[in-house]
Protein backbone atom coordinates (compact mmCIF):
# COMPACT_ATOMS: atom_id res chain seq x y z
CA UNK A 1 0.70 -88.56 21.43
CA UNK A 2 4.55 -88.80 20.30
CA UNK A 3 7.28 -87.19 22.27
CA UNK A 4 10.17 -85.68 20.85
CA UNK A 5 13.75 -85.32 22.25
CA UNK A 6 13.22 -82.35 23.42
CA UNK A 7 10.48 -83.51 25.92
CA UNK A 8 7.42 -81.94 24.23
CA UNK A 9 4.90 -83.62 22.81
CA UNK A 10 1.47 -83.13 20.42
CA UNK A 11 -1.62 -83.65 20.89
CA UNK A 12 -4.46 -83.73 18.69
CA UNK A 13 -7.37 -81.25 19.86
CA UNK A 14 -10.78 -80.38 18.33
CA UNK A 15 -10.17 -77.99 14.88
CA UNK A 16 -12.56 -75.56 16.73
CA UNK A 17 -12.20 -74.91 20.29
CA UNK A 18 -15.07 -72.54 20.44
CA UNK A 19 -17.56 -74.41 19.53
CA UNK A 20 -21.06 -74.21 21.64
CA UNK A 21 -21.37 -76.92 23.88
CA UNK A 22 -24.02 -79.40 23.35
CA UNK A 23 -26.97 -80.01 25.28
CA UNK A 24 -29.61 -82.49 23.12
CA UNK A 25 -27.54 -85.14 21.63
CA UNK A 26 -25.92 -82.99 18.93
CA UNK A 27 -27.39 -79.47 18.92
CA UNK A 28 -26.35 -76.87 20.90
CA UNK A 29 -29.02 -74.31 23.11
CA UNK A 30 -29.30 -72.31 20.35
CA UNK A 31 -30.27 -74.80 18.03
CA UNK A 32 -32.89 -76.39 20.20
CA UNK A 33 -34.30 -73.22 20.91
CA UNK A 34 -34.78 -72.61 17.35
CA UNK A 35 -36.71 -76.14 16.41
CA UNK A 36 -38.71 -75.96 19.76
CA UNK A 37 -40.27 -72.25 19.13
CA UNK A 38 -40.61 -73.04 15.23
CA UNK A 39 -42.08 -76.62 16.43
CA UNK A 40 -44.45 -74.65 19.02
CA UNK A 41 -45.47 -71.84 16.30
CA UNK A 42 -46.35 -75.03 14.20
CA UNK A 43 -48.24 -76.29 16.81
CA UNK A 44 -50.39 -73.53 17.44
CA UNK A 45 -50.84 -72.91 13.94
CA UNK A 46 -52.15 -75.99 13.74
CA UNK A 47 -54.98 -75.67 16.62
CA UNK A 48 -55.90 -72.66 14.47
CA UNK A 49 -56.56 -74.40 11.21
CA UNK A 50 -57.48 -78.23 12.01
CA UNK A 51 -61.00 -76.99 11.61
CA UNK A 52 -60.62 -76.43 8.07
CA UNK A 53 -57.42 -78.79 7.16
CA UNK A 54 -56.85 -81.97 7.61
CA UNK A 55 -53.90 -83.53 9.47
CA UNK A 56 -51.81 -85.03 6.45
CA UNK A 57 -52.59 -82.10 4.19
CA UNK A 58 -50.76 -79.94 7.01
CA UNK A 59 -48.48 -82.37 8.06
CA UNK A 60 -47.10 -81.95 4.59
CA UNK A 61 -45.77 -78.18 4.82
CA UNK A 62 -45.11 -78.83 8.50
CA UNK A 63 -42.29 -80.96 8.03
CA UNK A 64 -40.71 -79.55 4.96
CA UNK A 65 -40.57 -75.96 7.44
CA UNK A 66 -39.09 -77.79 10.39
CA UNK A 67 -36.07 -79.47 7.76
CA UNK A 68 -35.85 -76.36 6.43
CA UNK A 69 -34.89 -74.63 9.52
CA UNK A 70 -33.04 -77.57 11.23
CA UNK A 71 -30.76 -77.17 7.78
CA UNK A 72 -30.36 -73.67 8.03
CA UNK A 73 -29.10 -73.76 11.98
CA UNK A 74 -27.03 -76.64 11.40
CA UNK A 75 -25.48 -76.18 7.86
CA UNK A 76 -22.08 -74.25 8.26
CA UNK A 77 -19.92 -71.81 5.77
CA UNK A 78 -16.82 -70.27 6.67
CA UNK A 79 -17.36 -71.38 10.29
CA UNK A 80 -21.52 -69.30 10.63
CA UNK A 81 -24.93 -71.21 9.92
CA UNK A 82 -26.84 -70.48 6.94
CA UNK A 83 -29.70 -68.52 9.20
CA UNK A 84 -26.80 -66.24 10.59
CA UNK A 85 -25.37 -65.89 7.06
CA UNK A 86 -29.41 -64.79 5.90
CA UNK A 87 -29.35 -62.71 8.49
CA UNK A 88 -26.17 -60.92 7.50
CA UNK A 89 -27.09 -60.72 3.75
CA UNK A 90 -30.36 -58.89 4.38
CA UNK A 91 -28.71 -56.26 6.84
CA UNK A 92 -26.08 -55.67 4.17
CA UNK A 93 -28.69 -55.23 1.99
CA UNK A 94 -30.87 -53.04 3.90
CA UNK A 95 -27.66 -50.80 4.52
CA UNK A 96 -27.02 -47.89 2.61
CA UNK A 97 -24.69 -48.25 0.06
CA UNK A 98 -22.87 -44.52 0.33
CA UNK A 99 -20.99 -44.17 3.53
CA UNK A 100 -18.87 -40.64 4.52
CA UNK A 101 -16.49 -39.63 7.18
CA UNK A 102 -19.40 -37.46 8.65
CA UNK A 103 -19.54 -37.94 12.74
CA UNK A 104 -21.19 -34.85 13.28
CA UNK A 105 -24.32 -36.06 10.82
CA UNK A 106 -24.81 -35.91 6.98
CA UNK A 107 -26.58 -32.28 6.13
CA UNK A 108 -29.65 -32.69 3.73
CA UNK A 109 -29.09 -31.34 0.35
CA UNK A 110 -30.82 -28.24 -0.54
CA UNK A 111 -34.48 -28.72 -1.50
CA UNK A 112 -33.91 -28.02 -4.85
CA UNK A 113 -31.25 -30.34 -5.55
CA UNK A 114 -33.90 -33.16 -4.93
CA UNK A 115 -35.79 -31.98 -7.99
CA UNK A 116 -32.93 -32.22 -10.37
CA UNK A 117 -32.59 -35.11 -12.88
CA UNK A 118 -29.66 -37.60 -12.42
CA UNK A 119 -29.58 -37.37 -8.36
CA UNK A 120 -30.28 -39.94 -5.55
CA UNK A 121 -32.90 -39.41 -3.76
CA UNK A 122 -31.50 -40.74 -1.00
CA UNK A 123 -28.55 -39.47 0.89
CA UNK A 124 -25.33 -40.89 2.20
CA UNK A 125 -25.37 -41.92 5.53
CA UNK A 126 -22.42 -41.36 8.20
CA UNK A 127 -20.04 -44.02 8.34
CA UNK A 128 -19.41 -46.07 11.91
CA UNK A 129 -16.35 -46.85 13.13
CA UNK A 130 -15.72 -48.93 16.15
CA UNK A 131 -12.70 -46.47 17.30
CA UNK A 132 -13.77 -43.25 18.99
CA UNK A 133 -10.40 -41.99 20.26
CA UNK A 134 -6.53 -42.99 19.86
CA UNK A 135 -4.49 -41.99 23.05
CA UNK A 136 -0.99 -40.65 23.17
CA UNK A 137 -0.13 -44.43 24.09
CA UNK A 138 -1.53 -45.94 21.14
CA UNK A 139 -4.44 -47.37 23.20
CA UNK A 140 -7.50 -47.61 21.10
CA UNK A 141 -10.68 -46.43 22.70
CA UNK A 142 -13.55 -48.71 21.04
CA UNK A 143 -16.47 -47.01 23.30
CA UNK A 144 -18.77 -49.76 24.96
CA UNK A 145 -16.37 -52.86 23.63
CA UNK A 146 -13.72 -51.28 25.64
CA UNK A 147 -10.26 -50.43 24.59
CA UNK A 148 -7.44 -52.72 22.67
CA UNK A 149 -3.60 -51.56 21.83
CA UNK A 150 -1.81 -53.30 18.24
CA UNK A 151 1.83 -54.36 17.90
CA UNK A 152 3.53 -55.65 14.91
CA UNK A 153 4.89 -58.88 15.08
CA UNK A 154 7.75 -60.61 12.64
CA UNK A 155 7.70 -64.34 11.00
CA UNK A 156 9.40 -67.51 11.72
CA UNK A 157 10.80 -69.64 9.06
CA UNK A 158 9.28 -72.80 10.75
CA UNK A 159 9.82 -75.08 8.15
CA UNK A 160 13.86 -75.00 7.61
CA UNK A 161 14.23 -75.60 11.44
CA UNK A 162 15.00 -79.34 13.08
CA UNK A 163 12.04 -80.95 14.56
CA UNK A 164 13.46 -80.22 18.61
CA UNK A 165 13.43 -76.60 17.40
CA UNK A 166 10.30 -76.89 16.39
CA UNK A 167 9.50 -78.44 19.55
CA UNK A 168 11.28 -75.66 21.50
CA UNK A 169 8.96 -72.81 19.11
CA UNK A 170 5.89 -74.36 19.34
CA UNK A 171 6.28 -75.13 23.11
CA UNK A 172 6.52 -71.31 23.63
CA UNK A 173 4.13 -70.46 21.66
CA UNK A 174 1.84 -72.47 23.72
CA UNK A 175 3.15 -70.66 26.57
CA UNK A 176 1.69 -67.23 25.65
CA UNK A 177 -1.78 -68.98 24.52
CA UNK A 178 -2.14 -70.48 27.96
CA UNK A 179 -1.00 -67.57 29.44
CA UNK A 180 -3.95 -65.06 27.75
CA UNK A 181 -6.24 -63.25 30.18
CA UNK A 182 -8.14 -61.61 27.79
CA UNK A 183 -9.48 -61.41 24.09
CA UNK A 184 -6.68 -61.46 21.74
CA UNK A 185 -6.67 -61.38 17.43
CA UNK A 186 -3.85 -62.70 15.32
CA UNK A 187 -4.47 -61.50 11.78
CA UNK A 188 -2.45 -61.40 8.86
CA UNK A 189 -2.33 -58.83 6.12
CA UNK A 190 -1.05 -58.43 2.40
CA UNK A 191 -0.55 -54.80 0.90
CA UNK A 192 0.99 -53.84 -1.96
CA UNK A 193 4.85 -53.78 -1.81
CA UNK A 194 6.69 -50.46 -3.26
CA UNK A 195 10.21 -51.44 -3.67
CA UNK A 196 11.46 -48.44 -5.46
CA UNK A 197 13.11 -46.65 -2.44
CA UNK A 198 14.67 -49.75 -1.66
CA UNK A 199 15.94 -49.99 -4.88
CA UNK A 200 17.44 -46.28 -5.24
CA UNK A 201 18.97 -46.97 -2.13
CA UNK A 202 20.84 -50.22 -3.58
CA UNK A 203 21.70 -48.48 -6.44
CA UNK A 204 23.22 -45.35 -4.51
CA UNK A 205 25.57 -47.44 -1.87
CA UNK A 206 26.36 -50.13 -4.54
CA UNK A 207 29.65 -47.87 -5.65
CA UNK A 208 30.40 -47.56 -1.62
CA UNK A 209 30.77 -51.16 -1.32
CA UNK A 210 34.05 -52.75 -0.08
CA UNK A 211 34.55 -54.98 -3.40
CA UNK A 212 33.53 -54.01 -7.17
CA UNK A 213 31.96 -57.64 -7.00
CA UNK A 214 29.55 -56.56 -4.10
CA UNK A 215 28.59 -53.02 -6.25
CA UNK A 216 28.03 -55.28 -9.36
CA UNK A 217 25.90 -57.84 -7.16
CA UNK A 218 24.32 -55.02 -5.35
CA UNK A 219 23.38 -53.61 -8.88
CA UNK A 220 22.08 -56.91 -10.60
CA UNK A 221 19.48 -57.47 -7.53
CA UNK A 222 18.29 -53.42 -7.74
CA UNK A 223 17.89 -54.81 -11.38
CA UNK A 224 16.33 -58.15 -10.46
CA UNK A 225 13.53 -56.16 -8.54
CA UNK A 226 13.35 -53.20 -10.81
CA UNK A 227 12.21 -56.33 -13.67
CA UNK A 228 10.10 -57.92 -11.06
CA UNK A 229 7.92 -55.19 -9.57
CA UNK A 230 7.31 -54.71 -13.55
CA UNK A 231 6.41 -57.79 -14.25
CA UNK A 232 4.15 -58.77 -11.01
CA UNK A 233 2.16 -57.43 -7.84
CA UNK A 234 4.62 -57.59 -5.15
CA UNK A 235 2.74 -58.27 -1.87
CA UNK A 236 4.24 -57.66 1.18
CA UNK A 237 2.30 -59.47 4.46
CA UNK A 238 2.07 -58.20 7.99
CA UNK A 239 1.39 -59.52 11.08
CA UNK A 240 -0.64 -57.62 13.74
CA UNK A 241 -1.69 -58.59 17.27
CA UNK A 242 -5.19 -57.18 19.09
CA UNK A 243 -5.36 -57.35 22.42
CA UNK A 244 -8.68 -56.05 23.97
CA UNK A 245 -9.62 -55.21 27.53
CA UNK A 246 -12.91 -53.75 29.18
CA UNK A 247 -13.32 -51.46 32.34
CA UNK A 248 -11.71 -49.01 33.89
CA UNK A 249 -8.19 -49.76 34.51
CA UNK A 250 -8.25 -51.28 30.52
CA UNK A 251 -5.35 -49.44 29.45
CA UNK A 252 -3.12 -50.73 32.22
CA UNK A 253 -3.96 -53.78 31.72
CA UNK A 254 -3.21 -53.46 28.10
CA UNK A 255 0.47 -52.33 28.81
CA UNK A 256 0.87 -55.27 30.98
CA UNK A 257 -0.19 -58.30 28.51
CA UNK A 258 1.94 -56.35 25.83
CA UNK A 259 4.88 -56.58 27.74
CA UNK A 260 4.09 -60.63 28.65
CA UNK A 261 3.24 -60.73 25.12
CA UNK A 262 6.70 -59.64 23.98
CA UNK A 263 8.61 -61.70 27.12
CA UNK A 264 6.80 -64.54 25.83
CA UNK A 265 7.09 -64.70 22.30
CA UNK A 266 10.62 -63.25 22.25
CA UNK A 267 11.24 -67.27 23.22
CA UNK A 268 9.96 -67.89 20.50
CA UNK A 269 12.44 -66.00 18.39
CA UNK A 270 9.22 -63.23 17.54
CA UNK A 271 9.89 -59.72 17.36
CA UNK A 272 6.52 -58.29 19.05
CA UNK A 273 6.56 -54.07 19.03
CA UNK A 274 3.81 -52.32 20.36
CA UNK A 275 2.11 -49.44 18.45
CA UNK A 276 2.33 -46.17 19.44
CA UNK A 277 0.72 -43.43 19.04
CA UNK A 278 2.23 -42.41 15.37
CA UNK A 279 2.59 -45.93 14.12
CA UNK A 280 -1.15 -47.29 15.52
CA UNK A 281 -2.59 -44.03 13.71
CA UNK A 282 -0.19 -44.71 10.25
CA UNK A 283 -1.71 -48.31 10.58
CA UNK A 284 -5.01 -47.67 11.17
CA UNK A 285 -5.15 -45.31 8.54
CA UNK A 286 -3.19 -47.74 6.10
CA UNK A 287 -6.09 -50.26 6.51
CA UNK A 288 -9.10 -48.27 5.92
CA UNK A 289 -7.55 -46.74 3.03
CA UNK A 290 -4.70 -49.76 1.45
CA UNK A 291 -4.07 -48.17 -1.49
CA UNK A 292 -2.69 -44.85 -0.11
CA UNK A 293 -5.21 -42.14 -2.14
């Protein structure tokens, strides 16, 4: 631990903080629930066959099965064990691969549509969404996972600022963490960036400008970003907080930890804005269909 000027210091804590807790040496409950039924299926197999087989010639499979699960349940990608990642594959495969905007139920075709050549004999299937309603608030209603509101939040250019600034940022940052009551989601996102508007607009107010120098600058950028957007995918990255409640009173208490959450990271120098009712609809639109068609 080093202290700063500033009087805050760092300290080093565990790169995942929700990690199970363990409870036999180094597996978790999970995990030794896992080996002890596939140990105890093994086992019973076992007194079913040692009439017929001997012990080494089914101590043999035996242990290969038991490495093989204690590998799946303890091998890890992108932070889920390889029997949670099997799991996921075959339900993605086992779901249908044509979803619609259909709440009220997919019709069957007509019966003689099923007969013609080139068609799929199976149908497309409704598509879920965790949202059910959007209030005039901008609170989300997710049904039985209970209701969450979005804001928008800006960026901090952390790495131009002294370290006791950084101190000073980081410190309230750590402030709203410890401060959560409830689940909350930072996630970042990166959509195509149309810069055209922005552009016409530089080029219209560049002969309005106080000095010909500033039209002339004001000009050469419109034509900096005119060459670029040609030339590359412009991204442009936003930042959105979830907050999530369950219950009854949900949506008050939604109101209040967006308010805290904009208190508390305005300290921070963060610009945190609540969605509305407009903006959480134009957003939640923009990311179930990015491209805009």
């Amino acid at each position: 631990m080093s202290d700063g000027s500033a009087g805050y210091g760092t300290v080093r804590i565990p790169a995942d903080v929700s990690r199970p807790d363990r409870v036999l040496g180094p597996a978790t409950a999970r995990q030794v629930a896992i080996i002890g039924g596939t140990a105890a299926g093994l086992w019973c197999a076992w007194l079913g066959v040692r009439a017929w087989v001997s012990p080494m010639t089914f101590l043999v499979p035996a242990v290969f099965v038991l490495v093989v699960v204690g590998v799946a349940i303890s091998t890890e990608r992108d932070g889920l064990s390889i029997d949670r990642l099997l799991v996921t594959a075959l339900r993605q495969l086992r779901a249908p691969r044509r979803q619609v905007m259909a709440p009220e139920g997919v019709v069957p075709p007509p019966s003689f549509l099923s007969t013609a050549p080139n068609t799929s004999s199976r149908p497309p299937a409704p598509l879920s969404l965790p949202i059910t309603d959007l209030d005039d608030t901008g609170v989300i209603d997710l049904g039985a996972d209970g209701a969450a509101v979005v804001a928008g939040a800006s960026t901090v250019n952390f790495g131009l600022r002294t370290a006791d600034e950084q101190d000073v940022l980081l410190a309230g940052f750590a402030r709203w963490l410890n401060s959560l009551s409830g689940p909350t989601q930072i996630t970042s996102t990166n959509a195509p960036a149309d810069v055209s508007s922005f552009v016409g607009t530089l080029r219209d107010q560049a002969p309005g400008l106080p000095h010909p120098s500033l039209g002339q600058a004001a000009v050469e950028h419109a034509d900096f970003l005119d060459e670029l957007a040609a030339t590359r995918v412009l991204l442009a990255r936003s930042i959105h907080l979830a907050m999530r409640e369950q219950g009854k009173a949900a949506a008050q208490r939604l109101a209040r930890r967006a308010e805290d959450a904009v208190s508390h990271l305005a300290a921070c120098e963060i610009r945190v804005s609540p969605f509305g009712h407009d903006a959480a609809s134009a957003d939640l639109r923009a990311l179930l269909d990015p491209s805009g068609a």
